[in-house]
Protein backbone atom coordinates (compact mmCIF):
# COMPACT_ATOMS: atom_id res chain seq x y z
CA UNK A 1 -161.29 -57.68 -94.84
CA UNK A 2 -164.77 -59.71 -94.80
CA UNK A 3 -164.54 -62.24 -92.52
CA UNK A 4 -161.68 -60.88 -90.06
CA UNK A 5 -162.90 -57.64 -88.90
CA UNK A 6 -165.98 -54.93 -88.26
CA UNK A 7 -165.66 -52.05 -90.53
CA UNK A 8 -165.25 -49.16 -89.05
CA UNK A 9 -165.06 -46.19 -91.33
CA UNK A 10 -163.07 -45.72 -94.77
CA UNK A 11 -160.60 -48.64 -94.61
CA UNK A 12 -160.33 -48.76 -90.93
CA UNK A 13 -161.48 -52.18 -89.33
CA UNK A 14 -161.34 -53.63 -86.24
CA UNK A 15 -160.73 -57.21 -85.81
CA UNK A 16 -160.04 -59.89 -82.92
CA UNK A 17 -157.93 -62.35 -84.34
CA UNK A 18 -156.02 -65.12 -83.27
CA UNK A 19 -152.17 -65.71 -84.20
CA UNK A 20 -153.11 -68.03 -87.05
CA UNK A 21 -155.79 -65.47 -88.55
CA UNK A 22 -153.40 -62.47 -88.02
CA UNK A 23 -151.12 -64.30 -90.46
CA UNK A 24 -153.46 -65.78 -92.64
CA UNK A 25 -155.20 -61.77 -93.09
CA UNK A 26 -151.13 -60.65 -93.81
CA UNK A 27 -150.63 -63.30 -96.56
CA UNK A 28 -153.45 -62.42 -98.05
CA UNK A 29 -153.24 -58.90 -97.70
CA UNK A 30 -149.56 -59.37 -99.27
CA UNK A 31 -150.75 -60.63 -102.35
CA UNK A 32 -153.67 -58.11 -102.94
CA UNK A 33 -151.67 -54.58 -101.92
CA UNK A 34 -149.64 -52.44 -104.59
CA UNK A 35 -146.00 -52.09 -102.56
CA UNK A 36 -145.78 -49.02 -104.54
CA UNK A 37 -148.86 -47.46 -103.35
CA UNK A 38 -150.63 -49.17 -100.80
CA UNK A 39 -150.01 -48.77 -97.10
CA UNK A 40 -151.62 -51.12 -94.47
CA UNK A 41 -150.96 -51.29 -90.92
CA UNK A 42 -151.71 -53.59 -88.33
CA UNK A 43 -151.86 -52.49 -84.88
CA UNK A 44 -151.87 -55.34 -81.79
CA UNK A 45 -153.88 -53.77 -78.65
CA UNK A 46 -152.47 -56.60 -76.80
CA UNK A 47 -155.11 -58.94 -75.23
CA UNK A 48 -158.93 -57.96 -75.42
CA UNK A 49 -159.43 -57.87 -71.27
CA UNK A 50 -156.74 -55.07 -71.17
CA UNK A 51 -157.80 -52.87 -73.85
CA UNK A 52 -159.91 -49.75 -72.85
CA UNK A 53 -160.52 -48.09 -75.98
CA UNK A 54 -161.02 -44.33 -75.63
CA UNK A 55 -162.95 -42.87 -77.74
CA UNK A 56 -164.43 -39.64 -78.69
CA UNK A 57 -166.78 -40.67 -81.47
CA UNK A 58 -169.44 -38.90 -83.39
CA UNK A 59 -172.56 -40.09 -85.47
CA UNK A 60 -172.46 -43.88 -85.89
CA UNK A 61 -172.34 -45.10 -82.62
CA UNK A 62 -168.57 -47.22 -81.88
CA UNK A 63 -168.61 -50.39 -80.21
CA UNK A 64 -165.36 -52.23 -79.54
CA UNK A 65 -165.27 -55.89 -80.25
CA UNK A 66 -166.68 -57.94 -77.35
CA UNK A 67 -165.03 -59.95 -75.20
CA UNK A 68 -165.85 -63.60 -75.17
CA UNK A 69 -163.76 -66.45 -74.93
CA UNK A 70 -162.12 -67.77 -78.26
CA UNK A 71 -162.28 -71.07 -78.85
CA UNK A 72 -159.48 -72.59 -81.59
């Protein structure tokens, strides 16, 4: 997940892709995972100026990705 996405906690990251990244991070997650074993899931908030995480967090602070303007 380096390069795509903030970790989060355990194997939880959050990541603003683009369409092209969002495949590139599933073909290369599809070569990596065990089908037998692994489990990965990809969830699509939608677009970043609609999402209003809630969030009940404790210790380490959680900061959802900004929103800026993405340039391809």
């Amino acid at each position: 997940m380096n390069g795509y996405g903030e970790w989060l906690q355990l194997s939880v990251f959050q990541c603003r892709l683009s369409g092209k990244q969002r495949v590139q991070l599933l073909a290369q997650m599809s070569d990596l995972i065990d089908y037998r074993r692994d489990h990965v899931m990809v969830l699509d908030l939608g677009p970043a100026d609609a999402v209003r995480p809630r969030v009940k967090s404790l210790g380490k602070k959680f900061r959802p990705v900004r929103r800026e303007p993405v340039i391809v």
